[in-house]
C-alpha atoms as a PDB file:
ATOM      1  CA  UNK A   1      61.325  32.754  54.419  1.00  0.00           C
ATOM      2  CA  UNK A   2      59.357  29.905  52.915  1.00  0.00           C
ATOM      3  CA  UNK A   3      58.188  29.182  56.858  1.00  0.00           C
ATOM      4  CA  UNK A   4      57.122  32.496  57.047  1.00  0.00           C
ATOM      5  CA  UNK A   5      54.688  32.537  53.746  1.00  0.00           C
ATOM      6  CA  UNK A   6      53.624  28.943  54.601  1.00  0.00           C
ATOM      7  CA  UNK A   7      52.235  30.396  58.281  1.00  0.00           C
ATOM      8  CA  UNK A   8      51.088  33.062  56.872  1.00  0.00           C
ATOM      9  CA  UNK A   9      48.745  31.354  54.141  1.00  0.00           C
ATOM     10  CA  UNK A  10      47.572  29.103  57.005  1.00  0.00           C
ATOM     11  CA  UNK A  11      46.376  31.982  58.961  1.00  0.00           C
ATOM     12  CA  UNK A  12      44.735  33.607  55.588  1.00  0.00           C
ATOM     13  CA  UNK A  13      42.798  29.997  55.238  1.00  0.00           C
ATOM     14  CA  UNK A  14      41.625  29.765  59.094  1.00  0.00           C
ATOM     15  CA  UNK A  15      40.582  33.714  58.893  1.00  0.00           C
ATOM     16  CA  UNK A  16      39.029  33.223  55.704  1.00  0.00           C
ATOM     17  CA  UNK A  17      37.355  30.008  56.750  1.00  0.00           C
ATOM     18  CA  UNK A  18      36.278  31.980  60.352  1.00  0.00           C
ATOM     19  CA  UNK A  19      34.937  34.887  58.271  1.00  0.00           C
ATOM     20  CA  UNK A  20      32.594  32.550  55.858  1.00  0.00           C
ATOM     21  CA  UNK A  21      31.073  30.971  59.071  1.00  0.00           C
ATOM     22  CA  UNK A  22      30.434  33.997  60.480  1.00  0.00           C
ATOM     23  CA  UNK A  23      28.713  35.653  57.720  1.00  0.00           C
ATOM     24  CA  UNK A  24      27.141  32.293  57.066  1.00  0.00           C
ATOM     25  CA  UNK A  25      25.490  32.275  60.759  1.00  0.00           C
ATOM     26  CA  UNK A  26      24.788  36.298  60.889  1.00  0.00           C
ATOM     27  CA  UNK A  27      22.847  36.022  57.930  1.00  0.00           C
ATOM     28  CA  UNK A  28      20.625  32.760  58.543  1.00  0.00           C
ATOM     29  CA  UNK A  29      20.324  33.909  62.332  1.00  0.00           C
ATOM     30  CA  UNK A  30      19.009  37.587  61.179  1.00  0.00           C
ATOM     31  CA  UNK A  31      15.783  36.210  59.630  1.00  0.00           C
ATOM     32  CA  UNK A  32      15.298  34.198  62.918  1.00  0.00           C
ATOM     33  CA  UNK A  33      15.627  37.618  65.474  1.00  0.00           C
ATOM     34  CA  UNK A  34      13.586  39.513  63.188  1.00  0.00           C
ATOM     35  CA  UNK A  35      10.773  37.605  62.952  1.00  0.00           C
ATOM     36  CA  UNK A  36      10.874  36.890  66.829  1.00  0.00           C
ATOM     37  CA  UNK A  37      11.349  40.951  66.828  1.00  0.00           C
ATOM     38  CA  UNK A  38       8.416  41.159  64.892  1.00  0.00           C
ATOM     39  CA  UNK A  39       5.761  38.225  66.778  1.00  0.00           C
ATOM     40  CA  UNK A  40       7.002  40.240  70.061  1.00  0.00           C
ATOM     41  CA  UNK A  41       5.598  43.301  68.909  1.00  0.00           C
ATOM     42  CA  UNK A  42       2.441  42.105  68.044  1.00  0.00           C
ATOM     43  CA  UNK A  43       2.410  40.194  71.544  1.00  0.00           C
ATOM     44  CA  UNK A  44       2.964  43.191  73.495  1.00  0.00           C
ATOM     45  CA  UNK A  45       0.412  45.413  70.702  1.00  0.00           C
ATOM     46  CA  UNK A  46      -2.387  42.591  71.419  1.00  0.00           C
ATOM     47  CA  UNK A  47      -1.543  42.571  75.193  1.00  0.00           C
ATOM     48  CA  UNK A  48      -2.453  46.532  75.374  1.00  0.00           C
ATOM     49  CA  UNK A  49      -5.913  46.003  73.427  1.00  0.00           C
ATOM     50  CA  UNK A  50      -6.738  42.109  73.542  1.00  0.00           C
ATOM     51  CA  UNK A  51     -10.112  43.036  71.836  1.00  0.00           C
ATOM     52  CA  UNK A  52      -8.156  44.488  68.632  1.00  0.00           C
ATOM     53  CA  UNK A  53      -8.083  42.438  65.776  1.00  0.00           C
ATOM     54  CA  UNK A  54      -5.989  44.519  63.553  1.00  0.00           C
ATOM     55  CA  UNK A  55      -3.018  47.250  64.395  1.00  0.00           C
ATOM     56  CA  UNK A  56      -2.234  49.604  62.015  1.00  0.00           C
ATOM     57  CA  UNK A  57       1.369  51.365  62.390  1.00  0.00           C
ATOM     58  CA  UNK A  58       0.974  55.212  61.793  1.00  0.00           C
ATOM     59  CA  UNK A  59       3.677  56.718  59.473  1.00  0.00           C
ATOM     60  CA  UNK A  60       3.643  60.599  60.609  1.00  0.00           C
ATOM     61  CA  UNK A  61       4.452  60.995  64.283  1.00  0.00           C
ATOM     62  CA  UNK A  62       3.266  64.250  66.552  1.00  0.00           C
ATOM     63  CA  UNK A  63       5.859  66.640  66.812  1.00  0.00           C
ATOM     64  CA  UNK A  64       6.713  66.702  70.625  1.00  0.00           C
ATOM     65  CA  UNK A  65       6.924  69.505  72.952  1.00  0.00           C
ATOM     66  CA  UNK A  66       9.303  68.122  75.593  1.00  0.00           C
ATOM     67  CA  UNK A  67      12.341  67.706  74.396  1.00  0.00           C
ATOM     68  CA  UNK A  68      13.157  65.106  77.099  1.00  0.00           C
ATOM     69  CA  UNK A  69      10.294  62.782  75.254  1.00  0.00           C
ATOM     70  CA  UNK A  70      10.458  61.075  71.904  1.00  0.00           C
ATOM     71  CA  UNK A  71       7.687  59.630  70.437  1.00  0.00           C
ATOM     72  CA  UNK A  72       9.054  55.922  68.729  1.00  0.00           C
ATOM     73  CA  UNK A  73       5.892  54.227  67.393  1.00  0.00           C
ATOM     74  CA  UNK A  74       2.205  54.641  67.234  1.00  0.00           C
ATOM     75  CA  UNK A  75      -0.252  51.526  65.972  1.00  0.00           C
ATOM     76  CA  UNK A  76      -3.671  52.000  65.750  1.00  0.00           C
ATOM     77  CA  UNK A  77      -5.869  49.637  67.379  1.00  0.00           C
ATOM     78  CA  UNK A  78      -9.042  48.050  65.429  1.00  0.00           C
ATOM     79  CA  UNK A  79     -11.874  45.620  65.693  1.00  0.00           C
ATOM     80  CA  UNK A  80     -12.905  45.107  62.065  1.00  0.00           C
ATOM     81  CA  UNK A  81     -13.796  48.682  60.332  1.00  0.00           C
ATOM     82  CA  UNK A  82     -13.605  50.653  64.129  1.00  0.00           C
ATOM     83  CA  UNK A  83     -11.022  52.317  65.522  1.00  0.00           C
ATOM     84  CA  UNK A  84     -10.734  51.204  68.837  1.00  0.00           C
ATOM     85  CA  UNK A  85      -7.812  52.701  70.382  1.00  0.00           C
ATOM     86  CA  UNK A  86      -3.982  53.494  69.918  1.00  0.00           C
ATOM     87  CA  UNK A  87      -0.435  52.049  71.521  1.00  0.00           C
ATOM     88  CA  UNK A  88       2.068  54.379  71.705  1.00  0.00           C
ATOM     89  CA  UNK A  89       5.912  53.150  72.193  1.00  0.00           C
ATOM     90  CA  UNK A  90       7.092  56.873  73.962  1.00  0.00           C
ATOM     91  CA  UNK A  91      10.666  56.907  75.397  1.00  0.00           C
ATOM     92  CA  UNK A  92      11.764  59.350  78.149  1.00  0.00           C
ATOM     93  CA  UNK A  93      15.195  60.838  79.753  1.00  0.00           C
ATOM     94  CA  UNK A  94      15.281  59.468  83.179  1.00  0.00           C
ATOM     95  CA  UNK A  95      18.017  60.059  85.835  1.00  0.00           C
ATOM     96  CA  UNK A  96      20.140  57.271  84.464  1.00  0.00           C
ATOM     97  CA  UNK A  97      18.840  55.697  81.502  1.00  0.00           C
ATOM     98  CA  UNK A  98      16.173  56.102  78.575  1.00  0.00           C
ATOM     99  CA  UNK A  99      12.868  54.884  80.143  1.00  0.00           C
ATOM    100  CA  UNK A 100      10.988  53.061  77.009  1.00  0.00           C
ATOM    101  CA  UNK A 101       7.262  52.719  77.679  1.00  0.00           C
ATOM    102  CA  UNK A 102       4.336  51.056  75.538  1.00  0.00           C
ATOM    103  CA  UNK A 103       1.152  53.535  76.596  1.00  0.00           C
ATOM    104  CA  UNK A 104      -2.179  51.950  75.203  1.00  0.00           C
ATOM    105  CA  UNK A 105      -4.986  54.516  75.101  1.00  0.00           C
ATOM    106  CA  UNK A 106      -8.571  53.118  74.467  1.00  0.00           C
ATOM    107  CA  UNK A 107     -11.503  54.954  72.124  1.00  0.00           C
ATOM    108  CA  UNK A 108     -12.518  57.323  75.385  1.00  0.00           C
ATOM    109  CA  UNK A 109      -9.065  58.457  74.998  1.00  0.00           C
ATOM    110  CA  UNK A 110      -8.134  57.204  78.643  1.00  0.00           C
ATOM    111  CA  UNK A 111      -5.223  55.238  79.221  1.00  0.00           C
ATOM    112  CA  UNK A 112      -5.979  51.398  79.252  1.00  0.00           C
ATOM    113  CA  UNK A 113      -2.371  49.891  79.941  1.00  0.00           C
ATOM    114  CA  UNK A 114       1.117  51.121  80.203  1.00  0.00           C
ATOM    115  CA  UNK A 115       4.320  49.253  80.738  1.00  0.00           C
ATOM    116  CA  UNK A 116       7.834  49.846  80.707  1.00  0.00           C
ATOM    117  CA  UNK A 117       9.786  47.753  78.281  1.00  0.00           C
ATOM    118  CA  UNK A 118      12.991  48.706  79.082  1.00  0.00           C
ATOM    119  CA  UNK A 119      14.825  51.221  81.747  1.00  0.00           C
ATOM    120  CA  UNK A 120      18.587  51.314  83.219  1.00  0.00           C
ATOM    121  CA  UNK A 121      17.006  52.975  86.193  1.00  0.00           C
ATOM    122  CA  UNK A 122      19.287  52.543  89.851  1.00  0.00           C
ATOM    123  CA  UNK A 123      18.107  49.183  91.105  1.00  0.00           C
ATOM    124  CA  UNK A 124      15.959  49.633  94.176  1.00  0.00           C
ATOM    125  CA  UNK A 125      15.083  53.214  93.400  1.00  0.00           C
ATOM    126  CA  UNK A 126      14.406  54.075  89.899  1.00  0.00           C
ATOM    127  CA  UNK A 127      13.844  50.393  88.537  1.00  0.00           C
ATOM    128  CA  UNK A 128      10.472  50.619  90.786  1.00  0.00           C
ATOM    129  CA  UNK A 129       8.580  52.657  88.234  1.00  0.00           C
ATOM    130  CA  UNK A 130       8.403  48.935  86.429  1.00  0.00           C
ATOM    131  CA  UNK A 131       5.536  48.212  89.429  1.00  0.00           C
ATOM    132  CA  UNK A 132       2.184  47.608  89.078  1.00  0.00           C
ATOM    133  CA  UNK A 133       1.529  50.232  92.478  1.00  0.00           C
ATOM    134  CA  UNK A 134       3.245  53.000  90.865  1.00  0.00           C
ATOM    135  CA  UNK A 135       1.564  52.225  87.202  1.00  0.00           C
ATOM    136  CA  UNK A 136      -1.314  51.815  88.506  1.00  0.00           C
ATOM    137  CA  UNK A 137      -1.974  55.597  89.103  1.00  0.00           C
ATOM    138  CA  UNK A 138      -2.254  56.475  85.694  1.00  0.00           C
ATOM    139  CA  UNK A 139      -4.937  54.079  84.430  1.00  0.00           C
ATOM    140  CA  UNK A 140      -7.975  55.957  83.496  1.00  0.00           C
ATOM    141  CA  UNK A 141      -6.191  59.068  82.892  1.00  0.00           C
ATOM    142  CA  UNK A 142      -7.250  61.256  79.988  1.00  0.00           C
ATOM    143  CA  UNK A 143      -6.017  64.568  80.552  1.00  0.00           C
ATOM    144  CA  UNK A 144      -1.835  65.839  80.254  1.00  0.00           C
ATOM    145  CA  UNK A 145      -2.029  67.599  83.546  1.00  0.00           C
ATOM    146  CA  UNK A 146      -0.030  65.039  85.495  1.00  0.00           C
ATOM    147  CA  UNK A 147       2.039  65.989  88.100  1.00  0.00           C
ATOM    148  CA  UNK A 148       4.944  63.755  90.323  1.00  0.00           C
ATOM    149  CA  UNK A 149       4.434  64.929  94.054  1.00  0.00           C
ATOM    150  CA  UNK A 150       1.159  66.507  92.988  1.00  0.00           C
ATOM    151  CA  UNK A 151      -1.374  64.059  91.362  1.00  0.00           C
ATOM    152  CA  UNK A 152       0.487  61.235  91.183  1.00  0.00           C
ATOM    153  CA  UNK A 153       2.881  59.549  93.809  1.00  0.00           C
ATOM    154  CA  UNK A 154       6.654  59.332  92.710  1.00  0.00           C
ATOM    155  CA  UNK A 155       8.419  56.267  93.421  1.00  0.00           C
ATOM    156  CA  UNK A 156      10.230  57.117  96.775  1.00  0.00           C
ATOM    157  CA  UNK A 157      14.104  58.310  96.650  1.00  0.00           C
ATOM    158  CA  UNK A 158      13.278  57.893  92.419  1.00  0.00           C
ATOM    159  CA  UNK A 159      11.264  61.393  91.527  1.00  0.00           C
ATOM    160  CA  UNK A 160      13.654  62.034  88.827  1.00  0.00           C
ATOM    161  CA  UNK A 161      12.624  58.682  87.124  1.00  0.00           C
ATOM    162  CA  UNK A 162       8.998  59.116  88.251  1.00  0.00           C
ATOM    163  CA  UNK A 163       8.893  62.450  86.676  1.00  0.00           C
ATOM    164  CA  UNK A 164      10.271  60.655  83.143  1.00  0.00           C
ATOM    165  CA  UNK A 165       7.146  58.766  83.292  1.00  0.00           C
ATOM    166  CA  UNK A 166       4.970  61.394  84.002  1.00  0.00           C
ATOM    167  CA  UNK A 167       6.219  63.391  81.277  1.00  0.00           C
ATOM    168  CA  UNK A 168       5.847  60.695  78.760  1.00  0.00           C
ATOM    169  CA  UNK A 169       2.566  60.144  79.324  1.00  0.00           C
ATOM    170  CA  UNK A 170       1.552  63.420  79.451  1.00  0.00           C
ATOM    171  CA  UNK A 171       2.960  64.019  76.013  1.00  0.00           C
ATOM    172  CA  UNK A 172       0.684  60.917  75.090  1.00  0.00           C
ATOM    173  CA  UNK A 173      -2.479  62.386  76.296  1.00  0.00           C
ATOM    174  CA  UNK A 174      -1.512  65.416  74.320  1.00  0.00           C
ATOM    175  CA  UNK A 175      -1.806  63.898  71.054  1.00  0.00           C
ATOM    176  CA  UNK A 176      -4.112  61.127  71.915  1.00  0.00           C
ATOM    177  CA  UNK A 177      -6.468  61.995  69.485  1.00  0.00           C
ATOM    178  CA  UNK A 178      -3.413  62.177  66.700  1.00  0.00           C
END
């Protein structure tokens, strides 16, 4: 019996002693990935509108139409006192994954740069909406009238995550002026 209590006092003292260090490391590591969180945002916000000097983060987001579209994050792009243009962090149902996308818009309300940040897309088929030949396309546009297979080119064998895209941005271009 005393075997027993000894063991078990040992394990309480090794779990206890585990626990400390891991609450010790979660919470000193947690200031660390925030603030890398935080100086990658700003990266990809100054990549989007490298003449901005200042992004302001807008509090009341559009209501969207599509229900397969959900608007994440808008900032607000200036240089000094002017309003310059707007980044919009958009995320979209695609065949296998949410497709997140950063959509910067410039003050002609045309869009200046999109990306996608992140996408679970079928390697090979739907990951090749990440390329620069299928983003391409929708530089410069400033109207929500896009179309996959119509006015702009799906990614071949991937129109279900080519359409995701589509449909983001068009709900962008809706409430560009937001």
């Amino acid at each position: 019996m005393k075997q027993i209590l000894r063991y078990g006092l040992i394990l309480f003292l090794v779990c206890s002693i585990a626990a400390g260090v891991l609450a010790f490391t979660y919470e000193n590591t947690q200031k660390v990935i925030e603030i890398n969180k935080k100086l990658e945002k700003e990266k990809i916000l100054k990549e989007m509108i490298p003449e901005a000097t200042e992004f302001k983060k807008v509090e009341n987001l559009p209501k969207v139409e599509n229900k397969l579209v959900k608007i994440n994050e808008i900032n607000i792009a200036y240089k000094g006192q002017e309003k310059i243009g707007s980044i919009w962090e958009v995320v979209s149902k695609g065949y296998s994954s949410d497709i997140i996308l950063v959509i910067g818009i410039n003050k002609e309300g045309k869009i200046e740069h999109i990306s996608v940040l992140s996408q679970q897309e079928t390697p090979g088929l739907g990951s090749e909406i990440t390329k620069d030949s299928f983003l391409k396309q929708f530089i410069g546009k400033d109207t929500p009238n896009l179309e996959a297979k119509k006015n702009i080119t799906p990614v071949s064998g991937a129109t279900i995550s080519s359409s995701a895209v589509v449909r983001a941005v068009n709900e962008v271009l809706k409430h560009k002026d937001f």
